[in-house]
Each structure stands twice: as structure tokens, then as C-alpha cells.
Protein backbone atom coordinates (compact mmCIF):
# COMPACT_ATOMS: atom_id res chain seq x y z
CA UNK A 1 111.72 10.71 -30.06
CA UNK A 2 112.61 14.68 -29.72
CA UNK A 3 115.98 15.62 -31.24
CA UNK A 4 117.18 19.13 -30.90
CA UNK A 5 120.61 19.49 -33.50
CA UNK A 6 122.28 22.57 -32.41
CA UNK A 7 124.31 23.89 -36.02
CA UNK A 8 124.02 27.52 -36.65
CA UNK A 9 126.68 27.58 -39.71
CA UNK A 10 128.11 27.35 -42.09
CA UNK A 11 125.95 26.43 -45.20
CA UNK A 12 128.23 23.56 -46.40
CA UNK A 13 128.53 22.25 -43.05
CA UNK A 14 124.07 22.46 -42.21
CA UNK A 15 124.38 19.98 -45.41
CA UNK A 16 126.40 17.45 -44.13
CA UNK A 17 124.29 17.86 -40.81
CA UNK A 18 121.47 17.56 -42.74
CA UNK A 19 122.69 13.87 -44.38
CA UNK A 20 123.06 12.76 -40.74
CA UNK A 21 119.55 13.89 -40.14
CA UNK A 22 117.96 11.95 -43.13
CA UNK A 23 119.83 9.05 -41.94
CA UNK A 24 118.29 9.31 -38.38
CA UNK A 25 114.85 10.06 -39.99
CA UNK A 26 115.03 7.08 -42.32
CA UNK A 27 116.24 4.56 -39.87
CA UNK A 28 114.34 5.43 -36.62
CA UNK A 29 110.63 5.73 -36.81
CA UNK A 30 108.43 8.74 -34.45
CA UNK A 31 111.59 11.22 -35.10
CA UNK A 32 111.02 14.23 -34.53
CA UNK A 33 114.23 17.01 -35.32
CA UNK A 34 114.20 20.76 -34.11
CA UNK A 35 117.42 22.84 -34.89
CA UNK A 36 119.20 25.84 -34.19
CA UNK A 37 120.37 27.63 -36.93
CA UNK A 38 121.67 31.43 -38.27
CA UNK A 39 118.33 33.50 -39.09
CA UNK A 40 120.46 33.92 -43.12
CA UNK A 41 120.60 29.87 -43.37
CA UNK A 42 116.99 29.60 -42.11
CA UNK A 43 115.47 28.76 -45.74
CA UNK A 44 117.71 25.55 -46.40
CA UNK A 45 116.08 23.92 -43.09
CA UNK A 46 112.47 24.79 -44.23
CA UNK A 47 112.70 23.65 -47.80
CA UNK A 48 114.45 20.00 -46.89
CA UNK A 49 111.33 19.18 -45.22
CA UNK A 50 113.12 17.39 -42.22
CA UNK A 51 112.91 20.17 -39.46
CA UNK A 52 109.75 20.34 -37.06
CA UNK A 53 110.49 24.10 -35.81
CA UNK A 54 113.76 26.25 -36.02
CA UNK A 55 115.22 28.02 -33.41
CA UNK A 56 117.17 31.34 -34.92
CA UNK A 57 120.48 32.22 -33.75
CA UNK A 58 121.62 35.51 -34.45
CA UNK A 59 124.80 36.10 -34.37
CA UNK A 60 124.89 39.74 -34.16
CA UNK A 61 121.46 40.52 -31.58
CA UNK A 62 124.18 40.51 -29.05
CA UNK A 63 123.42 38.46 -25.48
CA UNK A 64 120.23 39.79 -25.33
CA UNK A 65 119.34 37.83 -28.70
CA UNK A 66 121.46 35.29 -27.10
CA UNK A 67 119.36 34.87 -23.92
CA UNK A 68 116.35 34.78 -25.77
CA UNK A 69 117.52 31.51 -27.91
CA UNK A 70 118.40 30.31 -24.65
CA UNK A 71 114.91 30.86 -23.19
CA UNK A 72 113.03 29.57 -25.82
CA UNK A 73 114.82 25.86 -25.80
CA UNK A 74 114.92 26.25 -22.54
CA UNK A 75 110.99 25.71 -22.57
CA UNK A 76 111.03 22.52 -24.52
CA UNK A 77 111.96 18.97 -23.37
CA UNK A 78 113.92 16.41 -25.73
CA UNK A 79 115.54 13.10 -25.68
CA UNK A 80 118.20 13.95 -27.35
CA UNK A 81 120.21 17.43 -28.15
CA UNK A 82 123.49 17.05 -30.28
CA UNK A 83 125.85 19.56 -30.73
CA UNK A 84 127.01 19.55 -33.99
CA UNK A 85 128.94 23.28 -33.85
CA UNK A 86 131.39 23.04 -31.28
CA UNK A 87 132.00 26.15 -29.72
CA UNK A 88 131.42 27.57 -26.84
CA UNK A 89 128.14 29.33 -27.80
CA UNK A 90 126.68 26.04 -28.96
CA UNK A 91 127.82 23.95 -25.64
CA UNK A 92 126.24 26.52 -23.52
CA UNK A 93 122.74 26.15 -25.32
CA UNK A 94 123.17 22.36 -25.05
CA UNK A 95 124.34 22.12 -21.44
CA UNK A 96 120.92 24.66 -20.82
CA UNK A 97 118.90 22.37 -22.80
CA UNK A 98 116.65 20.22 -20.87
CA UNK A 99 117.36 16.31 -21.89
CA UNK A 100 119.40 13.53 -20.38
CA UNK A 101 121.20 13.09 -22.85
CA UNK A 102 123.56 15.76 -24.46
CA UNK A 103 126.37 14.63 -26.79
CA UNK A 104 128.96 16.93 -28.66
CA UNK A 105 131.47 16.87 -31.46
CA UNK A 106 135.27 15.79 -30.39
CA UNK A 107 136.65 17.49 -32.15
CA UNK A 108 134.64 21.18 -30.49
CA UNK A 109 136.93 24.40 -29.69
CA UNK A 110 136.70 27.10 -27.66
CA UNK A 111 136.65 24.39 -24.37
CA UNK A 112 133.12 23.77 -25.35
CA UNK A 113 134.18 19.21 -24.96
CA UNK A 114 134.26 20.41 -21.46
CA UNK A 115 130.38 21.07 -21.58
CA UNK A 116 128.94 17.92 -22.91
CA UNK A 117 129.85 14.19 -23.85
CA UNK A 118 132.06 14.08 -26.84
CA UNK A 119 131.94 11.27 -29.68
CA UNK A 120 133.71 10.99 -32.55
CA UNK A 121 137.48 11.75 -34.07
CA UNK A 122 139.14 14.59 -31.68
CA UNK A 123 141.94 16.09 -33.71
CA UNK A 124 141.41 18.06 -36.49
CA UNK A 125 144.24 17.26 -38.19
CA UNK A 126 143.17 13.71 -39.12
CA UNK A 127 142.37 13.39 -42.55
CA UNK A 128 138.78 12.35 -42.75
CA UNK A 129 135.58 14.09 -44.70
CA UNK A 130 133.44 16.15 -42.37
CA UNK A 131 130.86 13.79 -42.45
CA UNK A 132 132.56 11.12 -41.68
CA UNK A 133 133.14 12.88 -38.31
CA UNK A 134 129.60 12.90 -38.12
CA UNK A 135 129.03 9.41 -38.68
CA UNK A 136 129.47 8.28 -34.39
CA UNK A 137 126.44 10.54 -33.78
CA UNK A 138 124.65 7.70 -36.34
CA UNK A 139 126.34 4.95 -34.63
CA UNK A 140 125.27 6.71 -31.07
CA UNK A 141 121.91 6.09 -32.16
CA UNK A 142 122.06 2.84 -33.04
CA UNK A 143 121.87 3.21 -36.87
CA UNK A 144 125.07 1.79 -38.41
CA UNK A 145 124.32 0.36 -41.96
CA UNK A 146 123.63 3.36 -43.72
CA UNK A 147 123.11 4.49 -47.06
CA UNK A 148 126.07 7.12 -48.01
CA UNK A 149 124.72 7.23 -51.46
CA UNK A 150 121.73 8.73 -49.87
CA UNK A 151 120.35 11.52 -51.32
CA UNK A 152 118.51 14.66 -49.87
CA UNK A 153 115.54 15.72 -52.03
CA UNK A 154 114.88 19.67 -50.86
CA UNK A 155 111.12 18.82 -51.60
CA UNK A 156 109.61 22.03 -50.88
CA UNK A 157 112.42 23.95 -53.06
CA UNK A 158 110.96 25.68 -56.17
CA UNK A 159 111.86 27.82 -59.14
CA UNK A 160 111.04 30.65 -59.21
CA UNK A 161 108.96 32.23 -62.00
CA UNK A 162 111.10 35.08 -62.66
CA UNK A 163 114.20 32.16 -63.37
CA UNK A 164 111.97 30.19 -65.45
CA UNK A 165 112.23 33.03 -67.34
CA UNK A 166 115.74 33.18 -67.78
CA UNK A 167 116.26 29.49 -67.60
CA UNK A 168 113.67 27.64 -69.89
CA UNK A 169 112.98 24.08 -69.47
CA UNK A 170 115.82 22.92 -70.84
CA UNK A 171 119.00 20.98 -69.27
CA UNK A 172 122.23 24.00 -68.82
CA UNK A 173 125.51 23.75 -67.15
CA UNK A 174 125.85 25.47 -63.61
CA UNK A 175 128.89 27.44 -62.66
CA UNK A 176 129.39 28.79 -59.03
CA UNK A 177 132.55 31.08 -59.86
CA UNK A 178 132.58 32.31 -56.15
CA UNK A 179 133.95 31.30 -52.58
CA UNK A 180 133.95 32.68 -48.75
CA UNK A 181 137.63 32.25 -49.26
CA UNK A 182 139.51 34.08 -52.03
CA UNK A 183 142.35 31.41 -52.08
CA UNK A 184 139.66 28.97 -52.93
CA UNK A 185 138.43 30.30 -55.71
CA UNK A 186 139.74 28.94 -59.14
CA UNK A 187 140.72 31.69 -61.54
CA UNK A 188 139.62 31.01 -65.10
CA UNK A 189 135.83 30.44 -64.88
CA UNK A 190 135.35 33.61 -67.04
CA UNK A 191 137.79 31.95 -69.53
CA UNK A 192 135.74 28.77 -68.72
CA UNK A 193 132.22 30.50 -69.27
CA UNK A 194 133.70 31.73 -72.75
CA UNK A 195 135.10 28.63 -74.27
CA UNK A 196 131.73 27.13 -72.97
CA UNK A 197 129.31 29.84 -74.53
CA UNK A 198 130.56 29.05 -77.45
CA UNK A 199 131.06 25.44 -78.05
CA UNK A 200 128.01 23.51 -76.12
CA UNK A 201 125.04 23.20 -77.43
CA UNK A 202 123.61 23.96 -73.86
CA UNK A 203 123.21 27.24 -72.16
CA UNK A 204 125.52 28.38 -69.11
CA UNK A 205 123.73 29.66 -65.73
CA UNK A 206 126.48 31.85 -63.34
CA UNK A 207 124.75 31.49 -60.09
CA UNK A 208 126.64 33.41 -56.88
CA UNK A 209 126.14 36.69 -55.19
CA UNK A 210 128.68 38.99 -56.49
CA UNK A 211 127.98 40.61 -59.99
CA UNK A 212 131.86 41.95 -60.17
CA UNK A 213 132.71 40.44 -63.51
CA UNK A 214 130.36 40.17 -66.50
CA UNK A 215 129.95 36.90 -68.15
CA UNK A 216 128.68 37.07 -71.61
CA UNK A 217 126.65 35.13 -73.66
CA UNK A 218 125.57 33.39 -70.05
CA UNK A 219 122.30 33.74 -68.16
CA UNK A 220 123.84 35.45 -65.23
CA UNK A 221 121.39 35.23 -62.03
CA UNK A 222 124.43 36.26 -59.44
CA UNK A 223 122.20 38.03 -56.87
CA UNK A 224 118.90 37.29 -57.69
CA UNK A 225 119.14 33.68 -56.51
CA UNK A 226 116.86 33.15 -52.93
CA UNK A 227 118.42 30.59 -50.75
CA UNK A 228 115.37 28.39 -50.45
CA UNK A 229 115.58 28.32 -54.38
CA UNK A 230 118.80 27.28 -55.10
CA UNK A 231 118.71 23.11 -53.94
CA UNK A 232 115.99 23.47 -57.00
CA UNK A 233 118.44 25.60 -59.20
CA UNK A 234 121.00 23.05 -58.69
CA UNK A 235 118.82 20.02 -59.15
CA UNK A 236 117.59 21.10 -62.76
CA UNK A 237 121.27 21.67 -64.25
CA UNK A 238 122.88 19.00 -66.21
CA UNK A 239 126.63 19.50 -64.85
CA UNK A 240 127.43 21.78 -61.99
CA UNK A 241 131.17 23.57 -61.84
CA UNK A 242 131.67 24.87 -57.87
CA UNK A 243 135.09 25.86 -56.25
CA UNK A 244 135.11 24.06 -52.88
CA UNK A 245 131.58 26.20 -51.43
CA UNK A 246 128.09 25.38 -50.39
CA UNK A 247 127.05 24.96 -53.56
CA UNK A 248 129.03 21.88 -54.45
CA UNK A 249 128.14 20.59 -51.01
CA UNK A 250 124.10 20.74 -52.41
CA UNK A 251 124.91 19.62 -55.34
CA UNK A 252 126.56 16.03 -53.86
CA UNK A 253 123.76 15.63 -51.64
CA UNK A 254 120.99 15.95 -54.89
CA UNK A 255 123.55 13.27 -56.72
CA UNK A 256 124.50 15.66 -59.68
CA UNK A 257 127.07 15.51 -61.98
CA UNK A 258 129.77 17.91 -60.54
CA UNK A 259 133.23 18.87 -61.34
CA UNK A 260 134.89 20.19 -58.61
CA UNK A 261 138.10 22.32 -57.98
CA UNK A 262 140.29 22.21 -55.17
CA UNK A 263 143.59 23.84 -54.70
CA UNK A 264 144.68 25.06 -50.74
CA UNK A 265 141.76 23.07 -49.03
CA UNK A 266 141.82 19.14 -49.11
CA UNK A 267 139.25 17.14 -50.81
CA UNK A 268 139.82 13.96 -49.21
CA UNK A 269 138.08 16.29 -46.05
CA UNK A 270 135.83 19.37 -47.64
CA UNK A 271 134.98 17.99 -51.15
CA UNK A 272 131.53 15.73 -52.66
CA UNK A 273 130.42 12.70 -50.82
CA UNK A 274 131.06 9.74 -50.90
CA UNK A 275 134.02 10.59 -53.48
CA UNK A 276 134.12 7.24 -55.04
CA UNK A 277 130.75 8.31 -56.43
CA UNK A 278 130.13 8.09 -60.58
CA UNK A 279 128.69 11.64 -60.16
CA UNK A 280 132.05 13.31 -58.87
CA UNK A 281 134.92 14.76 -60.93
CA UNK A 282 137.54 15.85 -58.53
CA UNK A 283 140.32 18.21 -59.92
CA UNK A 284 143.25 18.57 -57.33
CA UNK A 285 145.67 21.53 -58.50
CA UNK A 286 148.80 21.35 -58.32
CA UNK A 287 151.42 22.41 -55.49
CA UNK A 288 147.45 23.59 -53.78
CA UNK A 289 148.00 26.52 -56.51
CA UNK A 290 144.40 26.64 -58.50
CA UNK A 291 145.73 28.50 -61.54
CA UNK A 292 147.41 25.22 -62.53
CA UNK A 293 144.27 23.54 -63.25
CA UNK A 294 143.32 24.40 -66.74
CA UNK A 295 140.50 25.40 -68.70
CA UNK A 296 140.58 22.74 -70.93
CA UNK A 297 140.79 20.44 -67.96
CA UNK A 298 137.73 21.08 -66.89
CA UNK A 299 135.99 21.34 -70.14
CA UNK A 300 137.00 18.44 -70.66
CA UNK A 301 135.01 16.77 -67.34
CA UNK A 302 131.93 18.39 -68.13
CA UNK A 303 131.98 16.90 -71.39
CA UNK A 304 133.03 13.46 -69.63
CA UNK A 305 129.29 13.98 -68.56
CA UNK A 306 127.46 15.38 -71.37
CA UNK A 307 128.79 12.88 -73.65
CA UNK A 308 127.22 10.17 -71.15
């Protein structure tokens, strides 16, 4: 069975897509899953190991780019394409697609619904986890007891010799200070990284892509992390610390301890999966204001986990 999965962006939401995937792999034998996806966000596809060719959508190449996407699907013949983005750009590759069968997220803007069959939860303002919208696409197919404790493995995601270096072979705790969104990023992780740096016995990794505040006393790799390398990253630390970003999103679907912090955005909808999990400590702020949740709050998780 071909399956073409049409979701360019964003990183956090590719993850979830990808959890559907294994899930359709795992339960349905001969599968066979190509994907569209931005050129940047490339990497993640190649290293889960899941994804027979990738089709690259660039955002910025302008129609002529655009048309060339479309030309190249165009040539190839599946059973099923889903459309996992929905928006307009993503309807019109699916309705060009050639398969007889095209289905699309409900809950799609930009009148893409209008372009394919839509499954799934419409309104956005229901209060359910993004995968969770994802799940009908599962059900679609037939596959309906499913394992949400699941993990992904990223098996072709390595260290890299230059952060052995840095990072040894022993166990550290991962912070991921940053976020797309300013309002979603908590505050005191310098405060955090300090307290931390100087009472655990393990060391501290700052992992990110902005190098705008020093952290001392940490092994600070902020820019010099490759995508394809960071599922590994993630998957040798011992507790991971992540505002509400990709990285926390990687970090559920590896199983990891992880504290997470969520202020304006809603966990019950954008945080780890499934939240009843063991490996999940949730901290809600208060009022959606992050600077109420305190340093010694989440000092205090981590060490729920260390002391395990």
C-alpha cells in the first residue's frame, strides 16, 4: 500500500504526524509512506527511518518551486494521500495527486475542507491534543487498538563526534530555554541553569539556536546542534526541561523524563503524550503568566526523577 502524507510544518506537529505513521506502519503490513515536507525539517523524516522518499516543499521558491512539487507527485500513483496540513497549499497538492482516495484534516483553513474528504474533530476550539485529532486518519484505516505509549526510535539519529566531546558518556540534564513564540518561553531557565550547576551531581546541556544569554558552568551547544542529531541528543539525557517547542514534542515520543512548562498555550492540547504518562511532569502557570512558575518548582521535578 502507497501512502503519500502531505505535512510540510511545523516540527512539533511532523512529530505527532510521525506517531500516526508508526501506528500505520506497525499495524498494516506492505506500507509504504512518502511525504511532503519543508526542505529545513527534511532531516527529522530521514533519521526516523519510516519515510520511503521526501518530496521538499519550499516555502519561499515561489510558484515556480511550487509547480515543480506539484509535478513531481504528480508522476507517482498511491492508494492513499492524507492531508495532514490543512491549508490551501496542501489541498491543492492532494486534490493534484493521483489516488482514489484523498482524505483531509476537519479541522483545515484557508477553504482547503472544500478540496478533499474531511475526517476528524472540525472546530478548533475543542479541547483535544493534536494527536488526538489525528487519531480518525488511524481509525480510517482500519487500525483502532493502538498503542499511545508507543514510542518512535529515530534509529538512524547519531551523535556527533564533535558533542561527544562536549558531552561524555555520562547521563546530564537537557534544557531547551527557547520557543518560536516569546510568550511561551518561561523566564528563569538562566536562574534554573545556575541553581542546577551547582547542586547536581550531573552536568547541564543548553541545547537551542540562539546564543543571546551565556549560561555558565553548562555545556552550551545552542547553534551547533544539526537537526538530524538532536532525537539522539535528546534520547541520551537523563531529564529534559522544554517550554512548550519541538523539543519537548521529541522528547515524549522517545519516552523521556520531561518537565514541561506551559503558561498562554494549553497543555491538555500542545503538551507530552499521552499526559497520564509516568514520564511527564506538567507545570501549568498560573493566570497563563509563566513567571509564576518557580525555580524551585521545577528543580524540584527534575529531582522527582533523578531521585527515581
Amino acid at each position: 500500500m502507497q501512502i503519500l502524507i502531505i505535512k510540510p510544518s511545523s516540527l512539533g506537529d511532523v512529530i505527532h504526524a510521525l506517531r500516526i505513521a508508526k501506528q500505520i506502519i506497525d499495524n498494516i503490513p506492505d506500507i509504504s509512506i512518502d511525504w511532503v515536507i519543508k526542505s529545513e525539517l527534511k532531516p527529522i523524516l530521514e533519521v526516523s527511518g519510516m519515510v520511503r522518499r521526501s518530496f521538499v516543499y519550499q516555502r519561499t521558491g515561489g510558484i515556480r518551486a511550487y509547480l515543480s512539487l506539484l509535478k513531481q507527485i504528480r508522476l507517482q500513483k498511491y492508494d492513499l494521500v492524507l492531508d495532514l496540513q490543512g491549508l490551501l497549499r496542501s489541498a491543492v497538492l492532494l486534490r493534484c495527486a493521483h489516488s482514489q482516495n484523498k482524505i483531509g484534516v476537519a479541522d483545515g483553513r484557508e477553504f482547503s475542507t472544500f478540496l478533499y474528504k474531511s475526517i476528524g474533530e472540525s472546530s478548533r476550539k475543542t479541547e483535544i491534543h493534536a494527536i488526538d485529532r489525528l487519531v480518525p486518519f488511524l481509525n480510517h484505516l482500519g487500525v483502532d487498538n493502538w498503542n499511545r505509549e508507543s514510542p518512535l526510535d529515530f534509529p538512524k539519529s547519531q551523535i556527533s563526534p564533535s558533542t561527544h566531546q562536549h558531552i561524555g558518556e555520562k547521563g546530564f540534564i537537557l534544557l531547551f530555554p527557547e520557543s518560536r513564540r516569546q510568550e511561551k518561553v518561561w523566564p528563569h531557565f538562566l536562574k534554573l541553569s545556575n541553581l542546577l550547576t551547582k547542586k547536581s551531581r550531573l552536568s547541564i546541556v543548553v541545547a537551542g539556536n540562539n546564543r543571546d544569554e551565556l549560561y555558565p558552568g553548562t555545556i552550551d551547544l545552542r547553534g551547533r546542534i544539526h537537526l538530524a542529531e538532536l532525537p539522539a541528543l535528546i534520547d541520551r539525557a537523563s531529564v529534559i526541561v522544554s517550554n512548550d517547542s519541538a523539543p519537548l514534542h521529541i522528547a515524549s515520543s522517545l519516552k523521556k523524563p520531561l518537565v514541561t512548562l506551559f503558561g498562554p498555550t494549553s497543555a491538555k492540547r500542545y503538551g507530552p503524550y499521552p499526559q497520564n504518562s509516568e514520564q511527564n511532569i506538567i507545570l501549568t502557570a498560573q493566570e497563563k503568566n509563566l513567571e509564576t512558575i518557580t525555580v524551585e518548582q521545577v528543580a524540584f521535578a527534575i529531582e522527582q526523577f533523578l531521585s527515581e
